[in-house]
PDB file of N, CA and C in Angstrom:
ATOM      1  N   UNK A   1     127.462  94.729  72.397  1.00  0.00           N
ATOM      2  CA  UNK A   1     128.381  93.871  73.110  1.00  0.00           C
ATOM      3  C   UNK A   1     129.474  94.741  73.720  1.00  0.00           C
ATOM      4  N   UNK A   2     129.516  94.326  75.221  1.00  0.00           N
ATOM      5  CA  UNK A   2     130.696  95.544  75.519  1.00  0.00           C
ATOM      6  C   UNK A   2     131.577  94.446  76.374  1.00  0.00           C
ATOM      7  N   UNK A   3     132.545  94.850  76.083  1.00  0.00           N
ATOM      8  CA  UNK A   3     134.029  93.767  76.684  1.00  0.00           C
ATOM      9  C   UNK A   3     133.424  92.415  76.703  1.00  0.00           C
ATOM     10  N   UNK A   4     133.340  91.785  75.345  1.00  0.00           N
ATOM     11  CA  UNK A   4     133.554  90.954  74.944  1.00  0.00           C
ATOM     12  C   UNK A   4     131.949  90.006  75.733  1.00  0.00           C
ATOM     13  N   UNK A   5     131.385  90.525  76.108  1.00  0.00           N
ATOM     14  CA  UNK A   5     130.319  90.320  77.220  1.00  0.00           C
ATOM     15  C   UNK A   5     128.922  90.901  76.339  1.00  0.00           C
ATOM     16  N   UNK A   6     127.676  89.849  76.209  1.00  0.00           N
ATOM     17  CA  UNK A   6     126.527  90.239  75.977  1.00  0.00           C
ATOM     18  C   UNK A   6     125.622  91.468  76.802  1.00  0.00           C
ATOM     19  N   UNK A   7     124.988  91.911  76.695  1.00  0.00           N
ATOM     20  CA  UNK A   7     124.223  92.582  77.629  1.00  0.00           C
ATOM     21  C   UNK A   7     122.536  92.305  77.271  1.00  0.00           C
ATOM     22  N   UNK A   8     122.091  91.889  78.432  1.00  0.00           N
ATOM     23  CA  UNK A   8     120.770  91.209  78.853  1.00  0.00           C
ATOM     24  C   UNK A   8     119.802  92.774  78.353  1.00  0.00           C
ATOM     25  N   UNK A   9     118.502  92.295  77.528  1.00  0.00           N
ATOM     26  CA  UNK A   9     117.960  93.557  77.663  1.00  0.00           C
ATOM     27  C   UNK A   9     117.227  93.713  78.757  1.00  0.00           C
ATOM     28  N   UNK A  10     116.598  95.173  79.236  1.00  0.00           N
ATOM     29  CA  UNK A  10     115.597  95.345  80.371  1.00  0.00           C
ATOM     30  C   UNK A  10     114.813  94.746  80.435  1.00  0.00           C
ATOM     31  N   UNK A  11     114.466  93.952  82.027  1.00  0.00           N
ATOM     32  CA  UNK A  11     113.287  93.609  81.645  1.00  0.00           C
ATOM     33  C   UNK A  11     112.153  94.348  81.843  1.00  0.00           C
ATOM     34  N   UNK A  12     110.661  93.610  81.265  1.00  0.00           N
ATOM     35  CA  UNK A  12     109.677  94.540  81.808  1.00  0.00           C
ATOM     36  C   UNK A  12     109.318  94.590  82.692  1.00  0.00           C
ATOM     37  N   UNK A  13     108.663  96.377  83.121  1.00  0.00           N
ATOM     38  CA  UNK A  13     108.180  96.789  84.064  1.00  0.00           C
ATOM     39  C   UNK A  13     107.690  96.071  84.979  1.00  0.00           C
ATOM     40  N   UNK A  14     106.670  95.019  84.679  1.00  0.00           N
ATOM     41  CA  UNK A  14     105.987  94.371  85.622  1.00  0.00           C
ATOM     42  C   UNK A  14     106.761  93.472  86.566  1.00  0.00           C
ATOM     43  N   UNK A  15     107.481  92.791  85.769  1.00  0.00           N
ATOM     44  CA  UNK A  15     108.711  91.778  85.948  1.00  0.00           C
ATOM     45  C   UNK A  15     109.895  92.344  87.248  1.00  0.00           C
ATOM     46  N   UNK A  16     110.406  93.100  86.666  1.00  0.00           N
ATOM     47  CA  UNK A  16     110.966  94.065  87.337  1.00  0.00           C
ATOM     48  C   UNK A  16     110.840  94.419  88.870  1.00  0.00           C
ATOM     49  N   UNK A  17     109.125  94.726  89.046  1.00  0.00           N
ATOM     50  CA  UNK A  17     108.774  95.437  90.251  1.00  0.00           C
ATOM     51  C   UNK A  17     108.698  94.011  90.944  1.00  0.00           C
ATOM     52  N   UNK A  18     108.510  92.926  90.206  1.00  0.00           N
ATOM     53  CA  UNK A  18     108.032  91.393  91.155  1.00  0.00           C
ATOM     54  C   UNK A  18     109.955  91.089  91.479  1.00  0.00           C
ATOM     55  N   UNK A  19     110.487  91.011  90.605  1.00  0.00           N
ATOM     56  CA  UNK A  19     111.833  91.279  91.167  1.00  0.00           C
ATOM     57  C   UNK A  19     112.583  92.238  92.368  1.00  0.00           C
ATOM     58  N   UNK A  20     112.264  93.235  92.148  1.00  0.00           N
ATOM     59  CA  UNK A  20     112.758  93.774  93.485  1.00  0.00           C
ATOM     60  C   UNK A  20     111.615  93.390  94.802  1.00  0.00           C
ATOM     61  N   UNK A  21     110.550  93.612  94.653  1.00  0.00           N
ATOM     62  CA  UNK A  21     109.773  93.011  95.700  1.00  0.00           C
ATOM     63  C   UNK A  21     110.469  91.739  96.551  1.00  0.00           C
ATOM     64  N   UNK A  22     111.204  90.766  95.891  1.00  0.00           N
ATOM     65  CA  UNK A  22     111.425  89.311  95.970  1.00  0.00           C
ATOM     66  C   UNK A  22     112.955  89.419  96.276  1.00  0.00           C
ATOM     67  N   UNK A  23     113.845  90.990  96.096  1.00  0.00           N
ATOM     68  CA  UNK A  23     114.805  90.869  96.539  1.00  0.00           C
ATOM     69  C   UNK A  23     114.868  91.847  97.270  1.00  0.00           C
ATOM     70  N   UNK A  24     113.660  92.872  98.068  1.00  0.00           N
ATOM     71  CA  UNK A  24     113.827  93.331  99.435  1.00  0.00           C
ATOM     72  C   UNK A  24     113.200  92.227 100.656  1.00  0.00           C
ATOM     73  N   UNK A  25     112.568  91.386 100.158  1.00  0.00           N
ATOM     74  CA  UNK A  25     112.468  90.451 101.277  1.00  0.00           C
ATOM     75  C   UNK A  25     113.934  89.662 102.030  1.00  0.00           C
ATOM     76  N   UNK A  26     114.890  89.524 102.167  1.00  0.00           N
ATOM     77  CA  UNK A  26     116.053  88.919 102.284  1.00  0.00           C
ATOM     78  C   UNK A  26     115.822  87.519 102.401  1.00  0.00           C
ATOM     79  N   UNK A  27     114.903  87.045 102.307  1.00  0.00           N
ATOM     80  CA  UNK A  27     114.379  85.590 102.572  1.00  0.00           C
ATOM     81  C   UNK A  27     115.445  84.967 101.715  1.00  0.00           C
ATOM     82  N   UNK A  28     115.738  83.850 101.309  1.00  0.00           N
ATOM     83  CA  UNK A  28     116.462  83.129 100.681  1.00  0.00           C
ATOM     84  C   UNK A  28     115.052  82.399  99.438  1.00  0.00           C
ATOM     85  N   UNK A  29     113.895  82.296 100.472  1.00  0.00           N
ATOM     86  CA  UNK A  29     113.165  81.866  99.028  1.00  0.00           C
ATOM     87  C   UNK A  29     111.755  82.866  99.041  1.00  0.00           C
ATOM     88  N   UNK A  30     111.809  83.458  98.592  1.00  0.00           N
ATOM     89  CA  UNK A  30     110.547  84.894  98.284  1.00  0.00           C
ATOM     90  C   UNK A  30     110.095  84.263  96.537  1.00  0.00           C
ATOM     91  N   UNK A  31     109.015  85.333  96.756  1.00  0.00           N
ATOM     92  CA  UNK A  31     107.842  85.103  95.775  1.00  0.00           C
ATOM     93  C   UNK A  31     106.967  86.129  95.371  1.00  0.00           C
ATOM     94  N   UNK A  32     106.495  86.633  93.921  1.00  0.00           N
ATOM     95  CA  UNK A  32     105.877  87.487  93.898  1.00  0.00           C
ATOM     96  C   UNK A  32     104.954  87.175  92.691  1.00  0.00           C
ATOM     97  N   UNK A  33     103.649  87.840  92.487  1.00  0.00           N
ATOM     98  CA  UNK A  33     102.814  87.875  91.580  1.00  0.00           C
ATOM     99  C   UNK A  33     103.508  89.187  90.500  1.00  0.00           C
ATOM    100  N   UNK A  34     102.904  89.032  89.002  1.00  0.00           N
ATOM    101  CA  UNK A  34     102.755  90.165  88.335  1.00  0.00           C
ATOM    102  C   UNK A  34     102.155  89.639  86.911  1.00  0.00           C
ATOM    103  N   UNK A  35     101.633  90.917  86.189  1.00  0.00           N
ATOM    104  CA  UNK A  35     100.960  90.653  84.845  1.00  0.00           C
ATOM    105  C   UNK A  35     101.210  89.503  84.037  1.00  0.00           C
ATOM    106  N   UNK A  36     100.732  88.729  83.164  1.00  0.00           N
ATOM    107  CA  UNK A  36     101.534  88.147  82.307  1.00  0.00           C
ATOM    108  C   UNK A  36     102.459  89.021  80.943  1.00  0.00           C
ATOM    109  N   UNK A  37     102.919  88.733  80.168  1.00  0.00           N
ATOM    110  CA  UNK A  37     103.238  89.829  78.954  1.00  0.00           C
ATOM    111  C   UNK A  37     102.005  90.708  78.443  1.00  0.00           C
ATOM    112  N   UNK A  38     100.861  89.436  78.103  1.00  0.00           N
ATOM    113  CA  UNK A  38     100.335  90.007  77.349  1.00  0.00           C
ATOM    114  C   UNK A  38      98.965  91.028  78.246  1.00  0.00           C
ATOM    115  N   UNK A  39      99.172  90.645  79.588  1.00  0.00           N
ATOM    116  CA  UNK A  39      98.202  91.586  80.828  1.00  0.00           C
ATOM    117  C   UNK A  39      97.074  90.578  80.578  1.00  0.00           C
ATOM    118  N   UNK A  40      96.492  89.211  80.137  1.00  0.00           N
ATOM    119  CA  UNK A  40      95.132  88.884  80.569  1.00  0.00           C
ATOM    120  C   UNK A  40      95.321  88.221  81.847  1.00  0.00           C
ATOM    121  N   UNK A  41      96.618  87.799  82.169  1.00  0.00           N
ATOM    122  CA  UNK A  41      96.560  86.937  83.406  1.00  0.00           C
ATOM    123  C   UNK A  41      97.468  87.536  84.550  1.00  0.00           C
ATOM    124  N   UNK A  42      98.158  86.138  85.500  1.00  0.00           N
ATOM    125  CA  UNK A  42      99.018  86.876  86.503  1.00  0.00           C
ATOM    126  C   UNK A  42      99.723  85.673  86.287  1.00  0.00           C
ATOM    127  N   UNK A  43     100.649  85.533  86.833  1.00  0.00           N
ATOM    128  CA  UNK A  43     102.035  84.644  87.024  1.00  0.00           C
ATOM    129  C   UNK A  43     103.003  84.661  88.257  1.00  0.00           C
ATOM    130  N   UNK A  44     103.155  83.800  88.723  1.00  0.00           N
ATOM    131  CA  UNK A  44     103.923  83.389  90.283  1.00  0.00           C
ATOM    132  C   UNK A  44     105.835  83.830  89.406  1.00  0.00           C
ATOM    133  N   UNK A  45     105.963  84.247  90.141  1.00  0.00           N
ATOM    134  CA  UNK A  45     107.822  84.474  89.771  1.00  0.00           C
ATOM    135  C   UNK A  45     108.546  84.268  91.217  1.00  0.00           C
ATOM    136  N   UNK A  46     109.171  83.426  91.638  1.00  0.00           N
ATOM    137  CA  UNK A  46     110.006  83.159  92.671  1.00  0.00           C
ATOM    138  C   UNK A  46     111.914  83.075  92.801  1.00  0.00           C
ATOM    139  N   UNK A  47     112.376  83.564  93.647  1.00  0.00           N
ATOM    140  CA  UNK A  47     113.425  83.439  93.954  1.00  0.00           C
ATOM    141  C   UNK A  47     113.726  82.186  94.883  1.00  0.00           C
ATOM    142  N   UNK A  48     114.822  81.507  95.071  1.00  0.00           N
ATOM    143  CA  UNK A  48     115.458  80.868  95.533  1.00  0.00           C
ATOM    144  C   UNK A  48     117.003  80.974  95.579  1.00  0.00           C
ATOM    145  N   UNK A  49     117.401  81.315  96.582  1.00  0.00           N
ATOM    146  CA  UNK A  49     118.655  81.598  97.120  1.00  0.00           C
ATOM    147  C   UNK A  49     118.645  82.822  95.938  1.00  0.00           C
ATOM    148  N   UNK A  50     119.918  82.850  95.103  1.00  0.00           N
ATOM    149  CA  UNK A  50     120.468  83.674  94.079  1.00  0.00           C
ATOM    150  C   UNK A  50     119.304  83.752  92.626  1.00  0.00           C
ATOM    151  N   UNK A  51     118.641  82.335  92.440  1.00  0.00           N
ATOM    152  CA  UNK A  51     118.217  81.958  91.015  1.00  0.00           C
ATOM    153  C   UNK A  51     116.731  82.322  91.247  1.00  0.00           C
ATOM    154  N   UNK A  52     116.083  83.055  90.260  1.00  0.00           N
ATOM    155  CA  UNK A  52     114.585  83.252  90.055  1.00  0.00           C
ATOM    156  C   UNK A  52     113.867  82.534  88.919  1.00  0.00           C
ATOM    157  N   UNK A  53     112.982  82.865  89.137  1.00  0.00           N
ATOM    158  CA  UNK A  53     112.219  81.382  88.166  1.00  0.00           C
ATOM    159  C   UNK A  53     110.961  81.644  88.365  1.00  0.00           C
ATOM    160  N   UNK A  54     110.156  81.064  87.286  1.00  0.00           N
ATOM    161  CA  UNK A  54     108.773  81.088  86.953  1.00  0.00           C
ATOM    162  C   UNK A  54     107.873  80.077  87.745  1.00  0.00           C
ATOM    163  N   UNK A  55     106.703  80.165  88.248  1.00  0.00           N
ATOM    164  CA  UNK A  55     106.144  78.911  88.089  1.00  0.00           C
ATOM    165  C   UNK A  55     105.089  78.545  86.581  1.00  0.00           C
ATOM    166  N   UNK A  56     105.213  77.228  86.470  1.00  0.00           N
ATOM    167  CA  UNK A  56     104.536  76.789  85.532  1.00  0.00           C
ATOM    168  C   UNK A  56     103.067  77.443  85.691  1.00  0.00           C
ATOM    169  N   UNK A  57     102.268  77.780  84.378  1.00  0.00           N
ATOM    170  CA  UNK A  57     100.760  78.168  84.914  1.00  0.00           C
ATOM    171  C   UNK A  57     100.526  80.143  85.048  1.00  0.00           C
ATOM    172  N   UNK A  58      99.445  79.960  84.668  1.00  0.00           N
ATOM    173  CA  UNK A  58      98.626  81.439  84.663  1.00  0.00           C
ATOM    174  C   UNK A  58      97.600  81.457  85.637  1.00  0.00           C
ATOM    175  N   UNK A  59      97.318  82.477  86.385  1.00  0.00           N
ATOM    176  CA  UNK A  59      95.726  82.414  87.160  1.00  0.00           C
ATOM    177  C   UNK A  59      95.167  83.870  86.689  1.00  0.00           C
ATOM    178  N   UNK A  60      94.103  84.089  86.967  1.00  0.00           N
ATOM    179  CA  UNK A  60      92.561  84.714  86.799  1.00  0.00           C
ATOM    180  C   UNK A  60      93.066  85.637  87.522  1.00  0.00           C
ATOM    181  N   UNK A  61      93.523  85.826  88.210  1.00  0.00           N
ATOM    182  CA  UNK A  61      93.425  87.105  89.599  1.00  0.00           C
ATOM    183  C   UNK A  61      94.469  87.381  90.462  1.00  0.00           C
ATOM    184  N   UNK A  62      95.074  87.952  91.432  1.00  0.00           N
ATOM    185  CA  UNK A  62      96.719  88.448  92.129  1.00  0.00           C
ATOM    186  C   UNK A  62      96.161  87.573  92.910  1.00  0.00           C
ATOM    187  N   UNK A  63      95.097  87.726  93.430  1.00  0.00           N
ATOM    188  CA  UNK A  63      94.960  86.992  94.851  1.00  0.00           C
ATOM    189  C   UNK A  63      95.493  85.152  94.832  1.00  0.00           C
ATOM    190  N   UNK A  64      94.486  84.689  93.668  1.00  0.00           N
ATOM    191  CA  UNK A  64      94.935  83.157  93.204  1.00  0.00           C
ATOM    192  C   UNK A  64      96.529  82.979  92.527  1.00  0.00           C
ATOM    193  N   UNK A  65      97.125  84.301  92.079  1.00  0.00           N
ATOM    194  CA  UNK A  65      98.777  83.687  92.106  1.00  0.00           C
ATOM    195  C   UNK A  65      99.293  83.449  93.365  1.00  0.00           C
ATOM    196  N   UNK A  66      98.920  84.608  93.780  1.00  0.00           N
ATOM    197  CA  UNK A  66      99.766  85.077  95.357  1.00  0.00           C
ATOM    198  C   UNK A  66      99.071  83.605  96.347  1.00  0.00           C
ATOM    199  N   UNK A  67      98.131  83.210  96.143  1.00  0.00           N
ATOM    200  CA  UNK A  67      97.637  81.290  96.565  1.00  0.00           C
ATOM    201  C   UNK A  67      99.234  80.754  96.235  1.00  0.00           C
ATOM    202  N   UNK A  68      98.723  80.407  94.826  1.00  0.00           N
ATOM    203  CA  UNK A  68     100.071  79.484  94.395  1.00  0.00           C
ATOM    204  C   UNK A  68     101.363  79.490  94.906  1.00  0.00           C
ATOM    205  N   UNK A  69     101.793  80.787  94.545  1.00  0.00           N
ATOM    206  CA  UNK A  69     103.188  80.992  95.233  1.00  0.00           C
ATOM    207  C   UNK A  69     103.843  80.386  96.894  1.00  0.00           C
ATOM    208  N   UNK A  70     102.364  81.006  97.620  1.00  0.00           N
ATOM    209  CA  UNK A  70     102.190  80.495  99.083  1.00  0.00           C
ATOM    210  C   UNK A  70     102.348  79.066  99.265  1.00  0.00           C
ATOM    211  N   UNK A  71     101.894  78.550  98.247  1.00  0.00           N
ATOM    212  CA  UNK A  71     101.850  76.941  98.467  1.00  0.00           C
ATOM    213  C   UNK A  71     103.359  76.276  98.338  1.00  0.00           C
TER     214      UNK A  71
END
């Protein structure tokens, strides 16, 4: 705890790279695929304005997140 303030741990790698991906787009609402935790699946992660967020759901493959997200 430093000045009275929590500190968030890192996130992971995968997470991470779908994050900056989603904040060099300047879009206000961007979107990116990446691993799940445990690597059997993929997962949609989106920004909107400032706030990022998950979508509900796992898919099989980048191509079928990167579907979802699009939608």
């Amino acid at each position: 705890m430093r000045n009275g303030h929590y500190s968030l741990p890192p996130l992971r790698p995968e997470l991470q790279a779908a994050c900056d991906e989603m904040h060099a787009k300047e879009d206000y609402f961007a979107y990116a695929a990446c691993r799940t935790h445990d690597g059997q699946a993929w997962e949609v992660n989106y920004r909107v304005g400032g706030m990022c967020f998950a979508l509900d759901g796992q898919y099989p493959d980048r191509d079928e997140a990167l579907a979802a997200g699009a939608a």
